[in-house]
N, C-alpha and C. Protein backbone atom coordinates (compact mmCIF):
# COMPACT_ATOMS: atom_id res chain seq x y z
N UNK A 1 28.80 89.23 162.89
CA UNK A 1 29.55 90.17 162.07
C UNK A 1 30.94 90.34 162.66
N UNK A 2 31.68 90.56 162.15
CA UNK A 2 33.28 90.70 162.60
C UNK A 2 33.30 91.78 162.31
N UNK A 3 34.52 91.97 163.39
CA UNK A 3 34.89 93.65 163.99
C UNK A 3 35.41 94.33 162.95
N UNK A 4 36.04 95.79 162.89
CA UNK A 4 36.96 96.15 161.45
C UNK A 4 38.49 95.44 162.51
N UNK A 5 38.87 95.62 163.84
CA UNK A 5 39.85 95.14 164.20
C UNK A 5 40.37 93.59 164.23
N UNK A 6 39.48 93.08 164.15
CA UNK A 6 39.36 91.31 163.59
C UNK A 6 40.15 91.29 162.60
N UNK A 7 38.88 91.94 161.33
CA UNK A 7 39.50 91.64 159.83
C UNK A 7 40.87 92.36 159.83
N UNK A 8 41.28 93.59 160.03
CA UNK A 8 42.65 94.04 160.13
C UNK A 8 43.55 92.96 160.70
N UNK A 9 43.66 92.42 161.88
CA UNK A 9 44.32 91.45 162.28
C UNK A 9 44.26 90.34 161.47
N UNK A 10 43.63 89.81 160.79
CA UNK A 10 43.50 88.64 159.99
C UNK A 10 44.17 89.08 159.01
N UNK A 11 44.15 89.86 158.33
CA UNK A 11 44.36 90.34 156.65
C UNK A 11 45.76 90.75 157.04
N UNK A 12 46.60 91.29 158.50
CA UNK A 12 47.45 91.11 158.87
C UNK A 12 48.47 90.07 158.51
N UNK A 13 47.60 89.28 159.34
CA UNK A 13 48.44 87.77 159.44
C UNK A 13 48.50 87.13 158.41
N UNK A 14 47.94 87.48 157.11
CA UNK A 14 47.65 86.71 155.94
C UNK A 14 48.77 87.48 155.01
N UNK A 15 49.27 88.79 155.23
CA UNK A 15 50.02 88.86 154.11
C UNK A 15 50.98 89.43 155.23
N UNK A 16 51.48 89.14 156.34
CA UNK A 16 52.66 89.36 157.08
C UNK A 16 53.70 88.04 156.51
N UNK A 17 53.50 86.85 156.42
CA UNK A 17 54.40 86.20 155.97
C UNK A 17 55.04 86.49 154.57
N UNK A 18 54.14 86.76 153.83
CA UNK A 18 54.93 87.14 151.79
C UNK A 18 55.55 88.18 152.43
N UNK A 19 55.05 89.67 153.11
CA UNK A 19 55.82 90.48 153.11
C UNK A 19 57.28 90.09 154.04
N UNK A 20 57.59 89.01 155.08
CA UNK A 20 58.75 89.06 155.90
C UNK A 20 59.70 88.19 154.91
N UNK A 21 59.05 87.49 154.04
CA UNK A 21 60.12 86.64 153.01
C UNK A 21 60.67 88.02 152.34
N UNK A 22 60.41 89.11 151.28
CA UNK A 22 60.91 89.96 150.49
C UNK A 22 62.04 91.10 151.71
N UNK A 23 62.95 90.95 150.72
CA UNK A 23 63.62 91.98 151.70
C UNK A 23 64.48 93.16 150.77
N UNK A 24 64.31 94.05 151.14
CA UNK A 24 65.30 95.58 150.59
C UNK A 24 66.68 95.05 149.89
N UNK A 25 67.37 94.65 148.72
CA UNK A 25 68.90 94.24 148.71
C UNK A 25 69.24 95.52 148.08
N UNK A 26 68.50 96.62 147.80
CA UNK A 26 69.26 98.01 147.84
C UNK A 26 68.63 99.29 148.33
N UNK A 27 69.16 100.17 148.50
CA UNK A 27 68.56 101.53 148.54
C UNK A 27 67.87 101.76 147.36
N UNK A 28 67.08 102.43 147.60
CA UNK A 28 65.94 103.22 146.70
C UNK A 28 66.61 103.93 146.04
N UNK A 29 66.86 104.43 144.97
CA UNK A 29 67.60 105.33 143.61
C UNK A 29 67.05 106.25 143.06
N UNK A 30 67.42 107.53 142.85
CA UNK A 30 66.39 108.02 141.48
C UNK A 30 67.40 107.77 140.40
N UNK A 31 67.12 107.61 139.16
CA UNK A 31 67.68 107.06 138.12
C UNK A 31 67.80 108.87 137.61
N UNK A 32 68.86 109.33 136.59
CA UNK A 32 68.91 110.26 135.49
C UNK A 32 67.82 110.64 135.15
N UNK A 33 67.26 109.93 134.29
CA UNK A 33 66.28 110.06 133.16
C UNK A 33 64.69 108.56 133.58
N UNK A 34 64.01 109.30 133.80
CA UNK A 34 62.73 108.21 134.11
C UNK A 34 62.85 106.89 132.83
N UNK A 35 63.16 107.15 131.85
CA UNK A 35 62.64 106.26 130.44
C UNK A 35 64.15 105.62 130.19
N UNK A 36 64.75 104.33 130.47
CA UNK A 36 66.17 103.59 130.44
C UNK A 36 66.06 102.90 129.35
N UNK A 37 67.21 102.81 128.45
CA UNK A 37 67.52 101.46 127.37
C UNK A 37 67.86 100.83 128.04
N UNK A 38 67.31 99.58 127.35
CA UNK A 38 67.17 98.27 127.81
C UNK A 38 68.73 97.67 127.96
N UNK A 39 69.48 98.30 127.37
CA UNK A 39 70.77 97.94 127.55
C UNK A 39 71.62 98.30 128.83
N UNK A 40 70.74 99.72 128.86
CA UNK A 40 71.33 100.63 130.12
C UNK A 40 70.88 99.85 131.76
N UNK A 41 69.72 99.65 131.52
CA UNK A 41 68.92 98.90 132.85
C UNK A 41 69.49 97.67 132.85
N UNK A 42 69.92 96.94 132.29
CA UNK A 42 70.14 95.54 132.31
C UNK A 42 71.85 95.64 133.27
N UNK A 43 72.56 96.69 132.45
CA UNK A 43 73.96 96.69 133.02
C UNK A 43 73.45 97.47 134.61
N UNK A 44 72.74 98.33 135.24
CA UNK A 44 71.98 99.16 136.25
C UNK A 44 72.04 97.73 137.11
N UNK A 45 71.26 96.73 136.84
CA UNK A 45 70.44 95.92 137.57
C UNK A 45 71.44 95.16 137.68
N UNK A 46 72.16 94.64 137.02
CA UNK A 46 73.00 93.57 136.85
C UNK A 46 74.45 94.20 138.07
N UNK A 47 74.32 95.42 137.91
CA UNK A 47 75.20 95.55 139.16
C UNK A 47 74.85 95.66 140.86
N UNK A 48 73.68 95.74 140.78
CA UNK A 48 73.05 95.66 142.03
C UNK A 48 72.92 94.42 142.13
N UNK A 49 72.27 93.08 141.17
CA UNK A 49 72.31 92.37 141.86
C UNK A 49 73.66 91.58 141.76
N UNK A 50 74.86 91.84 141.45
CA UNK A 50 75.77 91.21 141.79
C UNK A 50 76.33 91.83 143.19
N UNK A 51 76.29 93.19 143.67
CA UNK A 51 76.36 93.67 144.67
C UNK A 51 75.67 92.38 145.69
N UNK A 52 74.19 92.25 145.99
CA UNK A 52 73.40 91.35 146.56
C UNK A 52 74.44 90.08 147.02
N UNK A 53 74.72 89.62 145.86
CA UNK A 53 75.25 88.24 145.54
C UNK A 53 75.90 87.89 144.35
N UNK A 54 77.56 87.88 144.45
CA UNK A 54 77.74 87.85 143.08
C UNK A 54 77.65 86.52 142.27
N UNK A 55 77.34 85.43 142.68
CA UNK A 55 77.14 84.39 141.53
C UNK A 55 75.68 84.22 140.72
N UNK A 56 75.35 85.67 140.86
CA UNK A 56 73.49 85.63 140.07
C UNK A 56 73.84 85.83 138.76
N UNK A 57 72.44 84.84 138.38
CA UNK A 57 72.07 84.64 136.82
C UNK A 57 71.15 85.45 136.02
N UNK A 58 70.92 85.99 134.94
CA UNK A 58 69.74 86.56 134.52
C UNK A 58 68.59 85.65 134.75
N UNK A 59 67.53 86.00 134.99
CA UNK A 59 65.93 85.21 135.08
C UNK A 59 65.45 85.48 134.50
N UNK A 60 65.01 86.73 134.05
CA UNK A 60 63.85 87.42 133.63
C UNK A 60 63.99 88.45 133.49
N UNK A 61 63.84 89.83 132.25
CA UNK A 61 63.68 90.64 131.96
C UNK A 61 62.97 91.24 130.98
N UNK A 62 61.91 92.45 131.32
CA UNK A 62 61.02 92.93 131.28
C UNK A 62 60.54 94.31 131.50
N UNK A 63 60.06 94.67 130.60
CA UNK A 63 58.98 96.02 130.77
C UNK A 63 57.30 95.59 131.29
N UNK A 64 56.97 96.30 131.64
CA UNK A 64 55.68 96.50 132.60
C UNK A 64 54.53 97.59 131.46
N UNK A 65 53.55 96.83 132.05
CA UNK A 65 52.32 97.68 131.56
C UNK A 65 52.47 99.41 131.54
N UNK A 66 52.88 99.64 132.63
CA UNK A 66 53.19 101.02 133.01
C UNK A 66 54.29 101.41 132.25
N UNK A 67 55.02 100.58 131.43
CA UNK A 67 56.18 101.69 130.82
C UNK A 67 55.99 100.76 129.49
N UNK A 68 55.42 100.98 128.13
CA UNK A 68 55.85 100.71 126.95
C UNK A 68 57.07 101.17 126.34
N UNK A 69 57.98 99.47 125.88
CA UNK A 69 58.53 99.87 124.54
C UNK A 69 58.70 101.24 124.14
N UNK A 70 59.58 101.72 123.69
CA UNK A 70 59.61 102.94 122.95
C UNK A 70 60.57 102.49 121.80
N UNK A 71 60.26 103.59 120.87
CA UNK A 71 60.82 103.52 119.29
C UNK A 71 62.58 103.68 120.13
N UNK A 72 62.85 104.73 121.04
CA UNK A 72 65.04 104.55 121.53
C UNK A 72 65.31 103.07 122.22
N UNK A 73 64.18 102.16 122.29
CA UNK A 73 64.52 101.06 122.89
C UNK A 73 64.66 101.34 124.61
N UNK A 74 63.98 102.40 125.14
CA UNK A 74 64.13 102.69 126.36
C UNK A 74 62.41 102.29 126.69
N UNK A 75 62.50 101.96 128.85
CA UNK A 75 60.51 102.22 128.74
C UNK A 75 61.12 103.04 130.21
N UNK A 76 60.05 103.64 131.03
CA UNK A 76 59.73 103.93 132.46
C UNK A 76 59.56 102.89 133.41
N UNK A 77 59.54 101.40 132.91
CA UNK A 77 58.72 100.62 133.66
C UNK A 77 59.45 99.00 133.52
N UNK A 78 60.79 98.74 134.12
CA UNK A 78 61.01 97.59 134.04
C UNK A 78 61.51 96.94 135.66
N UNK A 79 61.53 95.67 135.01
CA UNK A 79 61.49 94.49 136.00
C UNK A 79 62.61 93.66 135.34
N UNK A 80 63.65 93.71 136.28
CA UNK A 80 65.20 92.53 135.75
C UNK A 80 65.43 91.72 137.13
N UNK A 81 64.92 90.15 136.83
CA UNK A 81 64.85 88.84 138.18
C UNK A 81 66.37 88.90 137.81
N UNK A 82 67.38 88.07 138.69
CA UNK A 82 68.28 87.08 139.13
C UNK A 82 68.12 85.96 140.01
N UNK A 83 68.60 85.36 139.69
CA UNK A 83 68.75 84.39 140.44
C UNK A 83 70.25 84.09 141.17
N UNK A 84 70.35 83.64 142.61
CA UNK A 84 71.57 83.13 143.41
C UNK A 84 71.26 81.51 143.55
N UNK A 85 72.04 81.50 143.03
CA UNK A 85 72.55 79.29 143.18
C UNK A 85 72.71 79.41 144.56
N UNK A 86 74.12 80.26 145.14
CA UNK A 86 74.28 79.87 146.46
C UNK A 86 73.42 80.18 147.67
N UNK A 87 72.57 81.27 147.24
CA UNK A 87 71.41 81.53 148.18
C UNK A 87 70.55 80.82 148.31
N UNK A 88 69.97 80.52 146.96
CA UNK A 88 68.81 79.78 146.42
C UNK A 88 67.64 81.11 146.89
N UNK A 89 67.54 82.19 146.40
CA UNK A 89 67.02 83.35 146.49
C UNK A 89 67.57 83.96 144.97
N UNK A 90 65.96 84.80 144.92
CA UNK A 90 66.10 85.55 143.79
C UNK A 90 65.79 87.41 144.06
N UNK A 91 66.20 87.90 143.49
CA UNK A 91 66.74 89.46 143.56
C UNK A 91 65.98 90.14 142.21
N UNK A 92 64.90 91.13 142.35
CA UNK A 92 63.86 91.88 141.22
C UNK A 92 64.54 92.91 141.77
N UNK A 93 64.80 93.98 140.80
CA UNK A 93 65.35 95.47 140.40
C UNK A 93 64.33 95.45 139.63
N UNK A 94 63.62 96.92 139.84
CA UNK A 94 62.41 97.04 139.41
C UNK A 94 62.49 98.75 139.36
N UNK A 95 62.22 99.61 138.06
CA UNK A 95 62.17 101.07 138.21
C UNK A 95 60.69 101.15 137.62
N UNK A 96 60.36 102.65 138.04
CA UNK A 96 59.13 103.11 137.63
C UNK A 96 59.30 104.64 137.29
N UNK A 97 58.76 105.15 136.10
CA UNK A 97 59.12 106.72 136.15
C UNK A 97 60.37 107.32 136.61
N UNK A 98 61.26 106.96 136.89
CA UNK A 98 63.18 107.44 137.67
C UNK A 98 63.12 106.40 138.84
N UNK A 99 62.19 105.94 139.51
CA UNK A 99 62.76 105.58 140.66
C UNK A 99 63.36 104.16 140.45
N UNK A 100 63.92 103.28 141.36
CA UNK A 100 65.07 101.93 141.40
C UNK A 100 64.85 101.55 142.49
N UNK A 101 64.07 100.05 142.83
CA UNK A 101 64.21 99.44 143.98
C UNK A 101 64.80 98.55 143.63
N UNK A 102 65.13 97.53 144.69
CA UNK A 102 65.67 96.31 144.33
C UNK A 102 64.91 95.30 145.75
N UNK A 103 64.55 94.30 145.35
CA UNK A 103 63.70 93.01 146.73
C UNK A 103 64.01 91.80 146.27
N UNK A 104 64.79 91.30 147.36
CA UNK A 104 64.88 89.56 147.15
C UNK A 104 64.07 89.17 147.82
N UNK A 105 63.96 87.60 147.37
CA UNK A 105 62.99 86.73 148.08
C UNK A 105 63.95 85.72 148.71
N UNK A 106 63.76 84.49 148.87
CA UNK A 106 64.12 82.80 148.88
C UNK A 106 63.44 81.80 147.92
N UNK A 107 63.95 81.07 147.63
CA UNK A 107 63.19 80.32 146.49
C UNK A 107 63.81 80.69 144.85
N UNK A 108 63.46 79.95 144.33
CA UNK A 108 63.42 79.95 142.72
C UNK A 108 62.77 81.02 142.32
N UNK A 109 63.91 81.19 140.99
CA UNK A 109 62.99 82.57 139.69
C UNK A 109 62.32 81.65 138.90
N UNK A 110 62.08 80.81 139.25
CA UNK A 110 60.92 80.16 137.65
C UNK A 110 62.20 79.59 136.81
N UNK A 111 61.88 79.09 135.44
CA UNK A 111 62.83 78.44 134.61
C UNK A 111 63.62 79.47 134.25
N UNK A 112 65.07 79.21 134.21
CA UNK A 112 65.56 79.87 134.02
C UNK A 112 66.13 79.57 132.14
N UNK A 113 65.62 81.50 131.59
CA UNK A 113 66.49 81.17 130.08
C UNK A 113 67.99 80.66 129.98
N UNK A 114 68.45 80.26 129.06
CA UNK A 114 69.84 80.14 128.88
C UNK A 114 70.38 80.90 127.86
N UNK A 115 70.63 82.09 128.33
CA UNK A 115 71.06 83.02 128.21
C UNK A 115 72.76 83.47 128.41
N UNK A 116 73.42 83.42 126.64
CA UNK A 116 75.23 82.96 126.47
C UNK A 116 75.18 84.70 126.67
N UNK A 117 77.13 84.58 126.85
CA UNK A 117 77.38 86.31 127.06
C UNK A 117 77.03 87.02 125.80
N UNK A 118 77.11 88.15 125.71
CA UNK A 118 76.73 89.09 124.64
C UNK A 118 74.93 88.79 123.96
N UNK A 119 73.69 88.00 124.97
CA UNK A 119 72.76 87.84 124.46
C UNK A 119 72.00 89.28 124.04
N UNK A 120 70.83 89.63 123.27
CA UNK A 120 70.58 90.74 122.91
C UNK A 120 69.90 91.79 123.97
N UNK A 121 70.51 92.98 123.70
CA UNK A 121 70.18 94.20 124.65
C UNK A 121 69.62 95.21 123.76
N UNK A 122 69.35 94.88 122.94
CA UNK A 122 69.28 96.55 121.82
C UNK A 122 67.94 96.55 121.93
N UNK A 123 67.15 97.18 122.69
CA UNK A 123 65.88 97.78 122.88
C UNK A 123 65.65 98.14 121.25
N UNK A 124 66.28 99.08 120.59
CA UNK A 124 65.69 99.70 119.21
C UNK A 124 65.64 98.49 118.26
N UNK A 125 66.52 97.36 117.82
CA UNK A 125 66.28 96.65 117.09
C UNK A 125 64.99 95.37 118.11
N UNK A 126 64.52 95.56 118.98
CA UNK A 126 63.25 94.69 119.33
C UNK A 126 62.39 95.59 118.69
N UNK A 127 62.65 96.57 119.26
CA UNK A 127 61.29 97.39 118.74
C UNK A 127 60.92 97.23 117.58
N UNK A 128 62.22 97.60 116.57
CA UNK A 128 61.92 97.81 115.21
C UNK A 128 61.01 96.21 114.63
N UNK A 129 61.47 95.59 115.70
CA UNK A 129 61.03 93.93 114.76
C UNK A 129 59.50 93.97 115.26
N UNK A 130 58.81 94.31 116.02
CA UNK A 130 57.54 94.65 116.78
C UNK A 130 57.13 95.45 115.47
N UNK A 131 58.00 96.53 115.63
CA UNK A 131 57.06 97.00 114.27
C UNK A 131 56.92 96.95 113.15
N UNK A 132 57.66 96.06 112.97
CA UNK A 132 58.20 95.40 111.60
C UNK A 132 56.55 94.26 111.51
N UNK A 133 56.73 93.57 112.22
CA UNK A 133 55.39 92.57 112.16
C UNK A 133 54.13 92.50 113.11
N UNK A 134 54.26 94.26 113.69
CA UNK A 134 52.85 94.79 114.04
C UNK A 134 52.42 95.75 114.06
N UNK A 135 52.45 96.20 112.66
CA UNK A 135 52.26 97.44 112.59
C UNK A 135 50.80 97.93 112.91
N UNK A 136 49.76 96.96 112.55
CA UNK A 136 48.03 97.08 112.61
C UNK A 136 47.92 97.09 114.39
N UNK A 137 48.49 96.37 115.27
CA UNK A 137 48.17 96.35 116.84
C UNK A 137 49.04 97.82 116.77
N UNK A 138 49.96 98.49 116.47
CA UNK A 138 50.36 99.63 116.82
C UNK A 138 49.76 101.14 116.39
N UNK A 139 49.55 100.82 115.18
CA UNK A 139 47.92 101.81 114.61
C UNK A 139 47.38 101.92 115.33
N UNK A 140 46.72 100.94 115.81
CA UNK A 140 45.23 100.16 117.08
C UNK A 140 45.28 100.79 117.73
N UNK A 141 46.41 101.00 118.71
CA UNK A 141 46.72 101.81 120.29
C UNK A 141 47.40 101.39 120.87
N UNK A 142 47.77 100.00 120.43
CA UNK A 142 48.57 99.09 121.16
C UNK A 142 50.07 98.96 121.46
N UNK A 143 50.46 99.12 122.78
CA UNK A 143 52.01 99.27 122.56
C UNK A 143 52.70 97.99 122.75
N UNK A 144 54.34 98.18 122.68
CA UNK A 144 55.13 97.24 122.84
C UNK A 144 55.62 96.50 123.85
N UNK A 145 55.18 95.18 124.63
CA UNK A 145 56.20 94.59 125.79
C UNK A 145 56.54 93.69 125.61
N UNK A 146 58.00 93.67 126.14
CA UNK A 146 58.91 92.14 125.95
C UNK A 146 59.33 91.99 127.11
N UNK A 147 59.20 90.87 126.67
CA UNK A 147 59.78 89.70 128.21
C UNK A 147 60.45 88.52 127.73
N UNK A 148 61.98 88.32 128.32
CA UNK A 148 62.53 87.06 128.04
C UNK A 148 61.68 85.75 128.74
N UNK A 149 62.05 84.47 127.88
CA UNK A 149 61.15 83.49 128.07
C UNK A 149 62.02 81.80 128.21
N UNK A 150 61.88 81.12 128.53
CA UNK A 150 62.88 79.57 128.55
C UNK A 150 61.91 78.83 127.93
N UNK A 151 62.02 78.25 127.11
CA UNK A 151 61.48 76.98 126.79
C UNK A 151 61.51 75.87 127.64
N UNK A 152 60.45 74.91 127.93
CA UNK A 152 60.69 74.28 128.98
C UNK A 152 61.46 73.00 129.04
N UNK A 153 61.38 72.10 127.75
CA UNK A 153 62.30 71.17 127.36
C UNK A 153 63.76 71.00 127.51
N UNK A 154 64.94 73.07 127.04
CA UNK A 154 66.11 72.99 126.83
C UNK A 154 66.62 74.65 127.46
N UNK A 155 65.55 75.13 127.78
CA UNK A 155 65.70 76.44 128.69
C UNK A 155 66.27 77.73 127.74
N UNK A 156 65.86 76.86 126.03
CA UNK A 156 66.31 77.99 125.33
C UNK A 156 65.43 79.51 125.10
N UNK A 157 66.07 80.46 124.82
CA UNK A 157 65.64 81.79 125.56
C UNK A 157 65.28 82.93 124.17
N UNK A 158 64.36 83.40 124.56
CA UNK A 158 63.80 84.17 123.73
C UNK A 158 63.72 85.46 124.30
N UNK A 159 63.34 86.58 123.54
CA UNK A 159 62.05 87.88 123.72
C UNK A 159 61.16 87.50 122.88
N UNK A 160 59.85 87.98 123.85
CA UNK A 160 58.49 87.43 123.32
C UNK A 160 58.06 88.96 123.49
N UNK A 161 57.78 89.05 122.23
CA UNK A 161 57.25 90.54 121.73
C UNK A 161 55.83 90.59 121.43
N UNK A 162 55.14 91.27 122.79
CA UNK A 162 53.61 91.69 122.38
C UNK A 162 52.85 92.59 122.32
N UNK A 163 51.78 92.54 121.63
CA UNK A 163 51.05 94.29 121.86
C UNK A 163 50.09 94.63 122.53
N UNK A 164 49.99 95.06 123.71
CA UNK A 164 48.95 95.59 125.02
C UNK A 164 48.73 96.59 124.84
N UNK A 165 47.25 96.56 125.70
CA UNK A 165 47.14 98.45 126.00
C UNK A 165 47.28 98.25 127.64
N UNK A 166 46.73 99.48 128.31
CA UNK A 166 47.22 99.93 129.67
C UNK A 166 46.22 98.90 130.33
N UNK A 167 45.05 98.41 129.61
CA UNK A 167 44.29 97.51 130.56
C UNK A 167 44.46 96.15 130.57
N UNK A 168 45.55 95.69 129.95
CA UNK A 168 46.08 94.78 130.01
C UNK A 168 45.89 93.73 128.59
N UNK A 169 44.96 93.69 127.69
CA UNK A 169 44.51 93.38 126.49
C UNK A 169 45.01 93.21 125.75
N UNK A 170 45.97 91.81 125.28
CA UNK A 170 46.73 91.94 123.92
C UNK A 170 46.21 91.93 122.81
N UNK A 171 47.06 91.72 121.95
CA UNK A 171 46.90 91.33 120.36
C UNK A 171 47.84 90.75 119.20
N UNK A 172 46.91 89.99 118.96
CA UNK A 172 48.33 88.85 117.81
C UNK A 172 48.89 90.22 116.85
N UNK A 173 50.20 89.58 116.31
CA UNK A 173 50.69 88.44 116.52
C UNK A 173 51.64 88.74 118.15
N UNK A 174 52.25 87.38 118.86
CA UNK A 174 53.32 87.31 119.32
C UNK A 174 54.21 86.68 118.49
N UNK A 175 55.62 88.07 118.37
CA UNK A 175 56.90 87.82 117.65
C UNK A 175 57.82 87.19 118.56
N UNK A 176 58.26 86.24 118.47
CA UNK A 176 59.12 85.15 119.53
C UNK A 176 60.40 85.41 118.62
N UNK A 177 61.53 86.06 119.48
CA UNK A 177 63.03 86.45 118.55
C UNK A 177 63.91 85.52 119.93
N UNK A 178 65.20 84.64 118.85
CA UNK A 178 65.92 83.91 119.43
C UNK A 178 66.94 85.54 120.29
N UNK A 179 66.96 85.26 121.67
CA UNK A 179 67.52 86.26 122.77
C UNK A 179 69.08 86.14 122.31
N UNK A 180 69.55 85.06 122.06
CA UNK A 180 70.86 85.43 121.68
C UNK A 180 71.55 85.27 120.62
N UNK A 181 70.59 85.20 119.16
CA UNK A 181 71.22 85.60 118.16
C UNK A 181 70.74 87.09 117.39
N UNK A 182 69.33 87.42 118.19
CA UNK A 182 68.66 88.10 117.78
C UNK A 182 67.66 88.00 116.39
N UNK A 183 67.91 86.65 116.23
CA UNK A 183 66.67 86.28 114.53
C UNK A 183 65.45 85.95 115.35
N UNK A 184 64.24 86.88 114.48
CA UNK A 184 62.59 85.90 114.88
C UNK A 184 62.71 84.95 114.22
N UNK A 185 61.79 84.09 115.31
CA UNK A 185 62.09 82.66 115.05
C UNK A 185 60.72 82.04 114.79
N UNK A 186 59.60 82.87 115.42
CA UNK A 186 57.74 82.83 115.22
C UNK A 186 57.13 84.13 115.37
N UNK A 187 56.55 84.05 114.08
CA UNK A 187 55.60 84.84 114.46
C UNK A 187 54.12 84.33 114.05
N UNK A 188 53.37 84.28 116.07
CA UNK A 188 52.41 83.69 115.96
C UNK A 188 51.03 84.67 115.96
N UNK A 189 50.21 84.60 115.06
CA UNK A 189 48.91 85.14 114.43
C UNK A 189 47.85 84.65 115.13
């Protein structure tokens, strides 16, 4: 049988390396208002991580289980990646309920969208298109999360609009809207 000081030391050493790669690239924040438009967080994040490093790219942006979509286009609960070319490290700004961290890593954000200036920020017109072509998953219980996406062929970039509950459980359809003209482009059943 192994000791409890064994397994502590082991389970140590097993997640001491992921944790010494992530590192703090800001102070901890309380935000205004716990619940941000998506427009508001994006410009929030986008200045921290140019603070970090200014030649970063958008990667990824996102609401979390913990903060649905809302009808003002605001949630409690997002996640905005960058990426640094010259680092080759990526930078998550991440709020929950008011608070604002920010943690880089090393390494790649995954594919990156291609994402032109002025791509879409308007939290209320995603929403509205969510509820435009889900209205039965929103009856249901089901709320709203989007997450930008790359295609893997041409890295062209979407919001992929779906409907979860808190246990993680979706439901068709996913509304796939082009990120920088703002037209749906699928909606898959």
């Amino acid at each position: 049988m192994t000791s409890i000081p064994r397994m502590a030391a082991t389970l140590a050493a097993a997640v001491l390396p992921v944790a010494a790669a992530a590192q703090e690239a800001c102070k901890p924040v309380t935000l205004k208002e716990p619940a941000v438009k998506l427009a508001e967080i994006y410009r929030i994040a986008e200045g921290h991580a140019k603070a970090w490093k200014p030649d970063v790219l958008p990667a990824r942006i996102t609401n979390t289980i913990l903060g649905p979509l809302k009808p003002d286009g605001s949630s409690e609960a997002w996640t905005v990646t960058f990426y640094s070319p010259s680092a080759n490290a990526n930078v998550s700004i991440n709020t929950f309920r008011g608070g604002l961290n920010c943690w880089a890593q090393p390494g790649s954000a995954g594919r990156m969208p291609d994402l032109k200036p002025g791509f879409l920020l308007d939290g209320v017109k995603l929403y509205a298109i969510a509820q435009e072509n889900g209205a039965k998953p929103l009856a249901d219980g089901y709320f709203v999360q989007i997450g930008t996406a790359a295609a893997p062929s041409n890295r062209h970039a979407t919001w992929n609009l779906q409907y979860t509950k808190a246990d993680g459980r979706t439901s068709p359809p996913l509304v796939i809207v082009d990120a920088n003209t703002g037209k749906v482009e699928k909606v898959l059943r």
